[in-house]
N, C-alpha and C. Protein backbone atom coordinates (compact mmCIF):
# COMPACT_ATOMS: atom_id res chain seq x y z
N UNK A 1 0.85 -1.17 0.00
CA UNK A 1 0.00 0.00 0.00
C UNK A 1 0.90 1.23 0.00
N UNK A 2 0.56 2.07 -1.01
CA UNK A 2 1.72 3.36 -1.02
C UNK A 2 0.70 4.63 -0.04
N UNK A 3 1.99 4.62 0.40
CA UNK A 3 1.00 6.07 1.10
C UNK A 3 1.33 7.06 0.35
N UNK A 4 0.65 8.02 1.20
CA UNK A 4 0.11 9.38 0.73
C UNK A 4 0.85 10.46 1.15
N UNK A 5 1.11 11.17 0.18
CA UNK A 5 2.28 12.32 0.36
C UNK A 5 1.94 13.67 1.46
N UNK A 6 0.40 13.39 1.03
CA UNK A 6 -0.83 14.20 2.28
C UNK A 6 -0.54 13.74 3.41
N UNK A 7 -0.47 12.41 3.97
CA UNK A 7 -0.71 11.61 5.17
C UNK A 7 0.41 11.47 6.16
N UNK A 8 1.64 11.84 5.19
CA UNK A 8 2.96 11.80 5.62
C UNK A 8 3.36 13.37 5.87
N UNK A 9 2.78 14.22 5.02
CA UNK A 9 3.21 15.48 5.69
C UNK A 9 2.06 16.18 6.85
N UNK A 10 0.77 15.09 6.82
CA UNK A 10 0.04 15.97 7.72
C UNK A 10 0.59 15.73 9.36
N UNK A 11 1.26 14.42 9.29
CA UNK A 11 1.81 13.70 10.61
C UNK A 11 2.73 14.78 11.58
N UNK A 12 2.14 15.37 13.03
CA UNK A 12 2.80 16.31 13.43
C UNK A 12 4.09 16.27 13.73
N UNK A 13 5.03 16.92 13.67
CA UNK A 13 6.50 16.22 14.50
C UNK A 13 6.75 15.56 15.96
N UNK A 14 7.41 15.09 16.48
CA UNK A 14 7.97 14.92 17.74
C UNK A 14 7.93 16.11 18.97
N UNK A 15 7.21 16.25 19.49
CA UNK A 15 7.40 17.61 20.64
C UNK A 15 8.57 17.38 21.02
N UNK A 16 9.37 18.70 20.91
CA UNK A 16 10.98 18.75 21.47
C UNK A 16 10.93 19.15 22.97
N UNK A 17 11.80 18.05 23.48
CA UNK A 17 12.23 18.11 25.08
C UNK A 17 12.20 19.36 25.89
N UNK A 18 11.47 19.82 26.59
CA UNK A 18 11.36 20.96 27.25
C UNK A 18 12.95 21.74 27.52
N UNK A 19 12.79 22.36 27.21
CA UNK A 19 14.28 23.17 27.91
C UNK A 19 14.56 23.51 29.47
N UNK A 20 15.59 23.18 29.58
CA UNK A 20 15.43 23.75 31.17
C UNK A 20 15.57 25.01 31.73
N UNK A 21 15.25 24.69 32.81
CA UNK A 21 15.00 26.47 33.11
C UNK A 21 15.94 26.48 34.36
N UNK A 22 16.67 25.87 35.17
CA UNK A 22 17.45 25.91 36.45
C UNK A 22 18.58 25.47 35.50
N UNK A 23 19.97 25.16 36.51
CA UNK A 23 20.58 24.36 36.44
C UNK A 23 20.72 23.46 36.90
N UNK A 24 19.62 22.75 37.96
CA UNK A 24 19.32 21.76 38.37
C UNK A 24 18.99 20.98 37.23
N UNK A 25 18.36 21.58 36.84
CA UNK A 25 17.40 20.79 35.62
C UNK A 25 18.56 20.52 34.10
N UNK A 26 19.51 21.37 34.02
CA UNK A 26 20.63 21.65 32.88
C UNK A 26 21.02 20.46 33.33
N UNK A 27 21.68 20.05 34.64
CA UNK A 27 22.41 18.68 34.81
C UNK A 27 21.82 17.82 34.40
N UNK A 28 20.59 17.61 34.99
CA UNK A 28 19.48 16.66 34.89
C UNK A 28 19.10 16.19 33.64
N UNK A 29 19.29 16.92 32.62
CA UNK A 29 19.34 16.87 31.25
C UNK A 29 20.26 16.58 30.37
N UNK A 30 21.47 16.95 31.39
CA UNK A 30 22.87 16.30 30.36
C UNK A 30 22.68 14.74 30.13
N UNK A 31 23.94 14.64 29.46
CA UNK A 31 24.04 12.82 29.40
C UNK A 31 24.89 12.64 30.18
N UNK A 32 23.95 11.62 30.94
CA UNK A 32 24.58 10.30 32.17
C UNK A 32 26.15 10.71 32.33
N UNK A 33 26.97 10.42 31.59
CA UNK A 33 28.87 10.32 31.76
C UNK A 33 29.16 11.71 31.91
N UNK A 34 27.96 13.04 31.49
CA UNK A 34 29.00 14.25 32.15
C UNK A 34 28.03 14.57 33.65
N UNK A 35 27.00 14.35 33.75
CA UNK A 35 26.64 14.63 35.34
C UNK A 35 27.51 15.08 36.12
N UNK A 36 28.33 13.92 36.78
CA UNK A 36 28.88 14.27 37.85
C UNK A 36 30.05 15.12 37.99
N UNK A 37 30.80 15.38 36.39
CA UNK A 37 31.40 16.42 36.21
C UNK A 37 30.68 17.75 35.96
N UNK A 38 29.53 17.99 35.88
CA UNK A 38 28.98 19.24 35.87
C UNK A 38 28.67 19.61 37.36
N UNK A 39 28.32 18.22 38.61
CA UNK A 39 27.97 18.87 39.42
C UNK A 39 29.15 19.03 40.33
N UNK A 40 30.22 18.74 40.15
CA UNK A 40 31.27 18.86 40.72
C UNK A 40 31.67 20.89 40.37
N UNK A 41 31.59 20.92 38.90
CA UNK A 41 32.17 22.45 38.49
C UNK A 41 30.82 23.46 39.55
N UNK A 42 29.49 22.84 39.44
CA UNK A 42 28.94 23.54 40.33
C UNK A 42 29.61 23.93 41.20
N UNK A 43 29.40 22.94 42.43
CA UNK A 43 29.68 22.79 44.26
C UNK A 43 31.25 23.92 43.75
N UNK A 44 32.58 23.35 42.72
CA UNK A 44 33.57 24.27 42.92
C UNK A 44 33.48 25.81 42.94
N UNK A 45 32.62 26.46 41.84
CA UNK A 45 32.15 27.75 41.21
C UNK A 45 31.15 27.92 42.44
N UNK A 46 30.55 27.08 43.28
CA UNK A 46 29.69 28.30 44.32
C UNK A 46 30.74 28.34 45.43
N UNK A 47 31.36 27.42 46.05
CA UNK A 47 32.36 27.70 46.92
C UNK A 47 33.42 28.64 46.50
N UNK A 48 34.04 28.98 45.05
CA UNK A 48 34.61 30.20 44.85
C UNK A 48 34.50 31.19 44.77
N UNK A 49 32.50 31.22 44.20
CA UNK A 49 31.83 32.75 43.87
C UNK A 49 30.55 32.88 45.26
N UNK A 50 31.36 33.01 46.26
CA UNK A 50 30.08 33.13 47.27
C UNK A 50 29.22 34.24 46.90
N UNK A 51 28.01 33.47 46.91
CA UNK A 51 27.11 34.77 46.68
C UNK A 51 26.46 35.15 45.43
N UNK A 52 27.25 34.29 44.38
CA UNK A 52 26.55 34.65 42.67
C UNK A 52 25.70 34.33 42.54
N UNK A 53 24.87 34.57 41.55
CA UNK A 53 23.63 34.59 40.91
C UNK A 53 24.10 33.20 40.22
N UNK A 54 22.97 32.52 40.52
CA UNK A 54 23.44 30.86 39.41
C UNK A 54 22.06 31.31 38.27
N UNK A 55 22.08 31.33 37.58
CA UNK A 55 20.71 31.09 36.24
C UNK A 55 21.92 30.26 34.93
N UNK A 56 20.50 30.36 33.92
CA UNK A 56 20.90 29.87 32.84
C UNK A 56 21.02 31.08 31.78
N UNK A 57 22.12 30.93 31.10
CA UNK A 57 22.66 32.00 30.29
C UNK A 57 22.64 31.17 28.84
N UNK A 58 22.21 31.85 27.69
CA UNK A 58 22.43 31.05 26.42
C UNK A 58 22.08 29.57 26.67
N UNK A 59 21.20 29.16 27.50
CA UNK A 59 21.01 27.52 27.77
C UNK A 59 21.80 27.14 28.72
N UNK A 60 23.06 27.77 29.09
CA UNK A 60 24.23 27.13 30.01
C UNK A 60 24.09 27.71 31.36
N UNK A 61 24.69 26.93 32.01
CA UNK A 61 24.24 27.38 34.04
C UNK A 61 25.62 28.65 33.77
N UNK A 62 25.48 29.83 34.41
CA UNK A 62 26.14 30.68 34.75
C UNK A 62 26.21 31.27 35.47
N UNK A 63 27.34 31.85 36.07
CA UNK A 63 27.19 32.17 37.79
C UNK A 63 28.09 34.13 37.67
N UNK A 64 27.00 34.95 37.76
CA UNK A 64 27.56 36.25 37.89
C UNK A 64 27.20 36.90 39.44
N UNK A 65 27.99 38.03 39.35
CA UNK A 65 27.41 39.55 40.25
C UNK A 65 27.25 40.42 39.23
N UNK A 66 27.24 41.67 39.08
CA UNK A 66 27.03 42.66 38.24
C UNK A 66 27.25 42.11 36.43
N UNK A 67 28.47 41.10 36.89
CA UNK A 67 28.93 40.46 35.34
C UNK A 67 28.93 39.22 35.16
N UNK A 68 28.80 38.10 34.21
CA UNK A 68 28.93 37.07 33.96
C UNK A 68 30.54 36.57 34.29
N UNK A 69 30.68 35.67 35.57
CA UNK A 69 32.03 35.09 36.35
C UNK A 69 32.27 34.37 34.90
N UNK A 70 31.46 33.28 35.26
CA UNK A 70 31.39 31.59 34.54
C UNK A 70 30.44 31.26 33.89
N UNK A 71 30.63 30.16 32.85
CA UNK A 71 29.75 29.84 32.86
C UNK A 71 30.31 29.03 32.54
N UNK A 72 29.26 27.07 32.02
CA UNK A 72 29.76 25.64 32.09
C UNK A 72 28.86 25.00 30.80
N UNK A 73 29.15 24.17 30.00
CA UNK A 73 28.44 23.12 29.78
C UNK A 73 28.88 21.85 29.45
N UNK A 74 27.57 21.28 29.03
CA UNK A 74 28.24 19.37 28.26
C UNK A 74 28.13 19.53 26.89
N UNK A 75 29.52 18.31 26.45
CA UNK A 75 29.98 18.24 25.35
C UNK A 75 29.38 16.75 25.24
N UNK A 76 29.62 15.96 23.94
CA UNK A 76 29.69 14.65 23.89
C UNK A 76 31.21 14.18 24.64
N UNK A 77 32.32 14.45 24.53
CA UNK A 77 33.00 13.79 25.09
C UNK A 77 33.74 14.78 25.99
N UNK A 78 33.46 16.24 26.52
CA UNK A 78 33.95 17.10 27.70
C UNK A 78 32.92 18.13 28.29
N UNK A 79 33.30 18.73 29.37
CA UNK A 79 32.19 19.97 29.94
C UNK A 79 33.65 21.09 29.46
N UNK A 80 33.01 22.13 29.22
CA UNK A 80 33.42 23.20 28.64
C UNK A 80 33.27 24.25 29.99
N UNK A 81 34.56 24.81 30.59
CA UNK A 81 34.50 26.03 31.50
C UNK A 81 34.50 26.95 30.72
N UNK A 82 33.65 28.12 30.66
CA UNK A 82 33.52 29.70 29.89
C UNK A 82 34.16 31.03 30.48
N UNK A 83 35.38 31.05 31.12
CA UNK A 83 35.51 32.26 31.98
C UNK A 83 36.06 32.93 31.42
N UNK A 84 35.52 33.17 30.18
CA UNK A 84 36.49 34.83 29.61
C UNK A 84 37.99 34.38 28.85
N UNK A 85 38.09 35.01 27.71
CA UNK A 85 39.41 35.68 27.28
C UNK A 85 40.54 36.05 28.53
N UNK A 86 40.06 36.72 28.73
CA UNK A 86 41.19 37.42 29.93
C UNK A 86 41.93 36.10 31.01
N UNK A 87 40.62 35.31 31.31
CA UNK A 87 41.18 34.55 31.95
C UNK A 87 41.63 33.17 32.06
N UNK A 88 41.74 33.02 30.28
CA UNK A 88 42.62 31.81 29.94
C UNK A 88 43.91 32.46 29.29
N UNK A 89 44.22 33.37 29.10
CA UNK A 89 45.19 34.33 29.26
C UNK A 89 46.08 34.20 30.46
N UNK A 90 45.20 34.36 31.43
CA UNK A 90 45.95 34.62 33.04
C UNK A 90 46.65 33.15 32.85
N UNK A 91 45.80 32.30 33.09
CA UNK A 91 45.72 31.01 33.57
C UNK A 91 46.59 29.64 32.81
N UNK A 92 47.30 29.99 31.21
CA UNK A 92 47.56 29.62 29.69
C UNK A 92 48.62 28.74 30.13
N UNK A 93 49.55 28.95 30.95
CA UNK A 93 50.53 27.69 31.22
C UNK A 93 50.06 26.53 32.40
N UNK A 94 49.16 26.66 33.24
CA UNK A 94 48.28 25.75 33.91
C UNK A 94 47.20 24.94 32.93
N UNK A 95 46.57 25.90 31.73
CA UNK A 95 46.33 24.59 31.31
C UNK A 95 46.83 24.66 30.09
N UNK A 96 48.13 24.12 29.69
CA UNK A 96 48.94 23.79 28.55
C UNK A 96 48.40 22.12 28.30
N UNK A 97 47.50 21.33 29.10
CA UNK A 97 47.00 19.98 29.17
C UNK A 97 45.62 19.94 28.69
N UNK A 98 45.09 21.01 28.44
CA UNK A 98 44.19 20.65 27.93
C UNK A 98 43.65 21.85 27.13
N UNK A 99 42.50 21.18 26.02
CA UNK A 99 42.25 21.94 24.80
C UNK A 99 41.78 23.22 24.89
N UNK A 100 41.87 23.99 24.93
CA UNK A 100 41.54 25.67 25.14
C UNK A 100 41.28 26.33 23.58
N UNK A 101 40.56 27.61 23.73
CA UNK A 101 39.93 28.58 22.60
C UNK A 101 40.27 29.37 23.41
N UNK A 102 39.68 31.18 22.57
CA UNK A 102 40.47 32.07 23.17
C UNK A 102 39.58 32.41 24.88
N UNK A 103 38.49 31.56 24.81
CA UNK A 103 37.90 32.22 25.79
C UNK A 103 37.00 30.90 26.58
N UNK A 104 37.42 29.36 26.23
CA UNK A 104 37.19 28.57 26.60
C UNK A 104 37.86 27.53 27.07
N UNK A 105 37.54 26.45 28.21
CA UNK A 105 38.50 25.18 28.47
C UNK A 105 37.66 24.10 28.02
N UNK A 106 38.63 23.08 28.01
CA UNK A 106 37.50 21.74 27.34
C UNK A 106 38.35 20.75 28.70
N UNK A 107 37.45 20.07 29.58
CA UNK A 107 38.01 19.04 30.43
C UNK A 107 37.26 17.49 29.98
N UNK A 108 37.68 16.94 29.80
CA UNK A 108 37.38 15.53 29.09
C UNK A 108 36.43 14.97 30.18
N UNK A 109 36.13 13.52 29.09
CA UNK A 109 35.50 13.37 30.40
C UNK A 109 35.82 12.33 31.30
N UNK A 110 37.04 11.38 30.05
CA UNK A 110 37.61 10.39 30.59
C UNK A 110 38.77 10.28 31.72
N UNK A 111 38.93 12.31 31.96
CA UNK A 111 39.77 12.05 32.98
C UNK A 111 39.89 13.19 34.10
N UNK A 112 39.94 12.98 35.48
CA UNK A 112 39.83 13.76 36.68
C UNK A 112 39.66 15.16 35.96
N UNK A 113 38.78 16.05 36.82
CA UNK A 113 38.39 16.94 36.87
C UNK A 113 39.74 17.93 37.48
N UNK A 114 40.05 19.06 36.93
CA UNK A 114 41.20 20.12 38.22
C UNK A 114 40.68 20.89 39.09
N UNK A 115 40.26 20.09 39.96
CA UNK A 115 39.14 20.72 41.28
C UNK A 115 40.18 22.34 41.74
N UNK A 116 41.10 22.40 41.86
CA UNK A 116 41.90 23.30 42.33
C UNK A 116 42.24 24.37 41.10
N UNK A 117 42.53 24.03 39.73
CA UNK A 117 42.81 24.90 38.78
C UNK A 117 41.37 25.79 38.33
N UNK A 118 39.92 24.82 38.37
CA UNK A 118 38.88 25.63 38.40
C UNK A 118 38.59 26.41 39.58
N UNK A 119 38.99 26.06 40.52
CA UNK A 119 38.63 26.98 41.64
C UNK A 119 39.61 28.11 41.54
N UNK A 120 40.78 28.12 41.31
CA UNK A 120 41.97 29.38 41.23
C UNK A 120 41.13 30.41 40.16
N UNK A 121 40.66 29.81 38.97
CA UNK A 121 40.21 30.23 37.89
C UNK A 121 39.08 30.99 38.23
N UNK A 122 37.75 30.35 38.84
CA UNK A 122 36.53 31.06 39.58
C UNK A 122 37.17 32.31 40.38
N UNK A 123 37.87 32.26 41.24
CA UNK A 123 38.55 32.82 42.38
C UNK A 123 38.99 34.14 41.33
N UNK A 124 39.50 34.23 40.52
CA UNK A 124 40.54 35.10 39.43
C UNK A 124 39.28 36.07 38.86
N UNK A 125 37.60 35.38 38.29
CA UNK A 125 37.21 35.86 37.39
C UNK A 125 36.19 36.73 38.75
N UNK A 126 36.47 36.32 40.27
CA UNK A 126 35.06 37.21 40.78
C UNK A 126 36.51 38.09 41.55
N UNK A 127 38.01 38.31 41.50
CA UNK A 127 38.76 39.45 41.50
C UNK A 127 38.29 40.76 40.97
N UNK A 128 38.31 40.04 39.36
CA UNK A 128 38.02 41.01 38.30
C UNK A 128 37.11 41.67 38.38
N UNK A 129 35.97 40.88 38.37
CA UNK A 129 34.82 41.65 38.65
C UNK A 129 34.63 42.16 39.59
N UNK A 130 34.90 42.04 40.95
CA UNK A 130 35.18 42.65 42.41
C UNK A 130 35.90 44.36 42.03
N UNK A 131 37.02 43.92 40.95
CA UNK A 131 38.13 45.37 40.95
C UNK A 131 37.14 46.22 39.80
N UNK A 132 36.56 45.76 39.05
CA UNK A 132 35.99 46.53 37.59
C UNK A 132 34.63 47.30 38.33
N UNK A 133 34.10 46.29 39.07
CA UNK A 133 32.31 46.62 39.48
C UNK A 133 32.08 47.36 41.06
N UNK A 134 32.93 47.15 41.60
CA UNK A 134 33.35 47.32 43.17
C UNK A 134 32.40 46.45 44.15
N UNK A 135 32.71 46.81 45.24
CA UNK A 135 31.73 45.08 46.11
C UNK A 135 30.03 45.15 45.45
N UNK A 136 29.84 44.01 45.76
CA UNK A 136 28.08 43.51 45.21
C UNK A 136 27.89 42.72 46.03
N UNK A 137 26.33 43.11 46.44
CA UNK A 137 25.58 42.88 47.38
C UNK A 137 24.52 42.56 46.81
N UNK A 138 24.10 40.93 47.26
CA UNK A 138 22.87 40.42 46.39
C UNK A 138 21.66 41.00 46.89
């Protein structure tokens, strides 16, 4: 039986997956193998940025005061740290190990997280903004 060129285009699409609106929900949505590396860059980025604003920026969890610190997401095979030009600049011989852009890090996923190099890094980008914006008070 041949179908119908009518019958096949009247067929509605697939409703696409709600987007999330937290970053509770951003993790919750990644795939399984980066989870626990996203919630790790969390817990590091709020213990460095006491006090930031966590929302979702461009789809991605981001953590500002007056300015955008950080921000994070999942890759198929890494989570991506976002902290600025400036501060893979600062930071360029710490990570000579892993894949960088001018304003991004790529941490794999097959191997340990740099609990201490993202935290120096968080720590560096709420300086900046501390010296550019002066103190902030949520």
């Amino acid at each position: 039986m041949a179908h119908s060129v009518y019958t096949d285009w009247a067929m509605p699409p697939p409703p696409a997956p709600a987007r999330p609106k937290t970053v509770v929900e951003y993790i919750a949505a990644a795939p399984k193998e980066s989870r626990p590396k996203l919630r790790e860059l969390r817990r590091i980025i709020r213990a460095a940025a006491p006090g930031a604003a966590e929302e979702l920026k461009w789809s991605m969890p981001a953590y500002l005061y007056q300015r955008i610190l950080v921000l994070f997401a999942a890759f198929k095979n890494h989570v991506s740290l976002f902290p600025g030009a400036a501060a893979v600049r600062a930071f360029r011989k710490q990570l000579n190990r892993y894949k960088t852009s001018s304003a991004t890090i790529q941490f794999p996923l097959d191997r340990p997280l740099p609990s201490a190099l993202v935290r120096k890094i968080t720590a560096h980008r709420v300086k900046e903004s501390l010296a550019k914006d002066g103190p902030w008070r949520k």
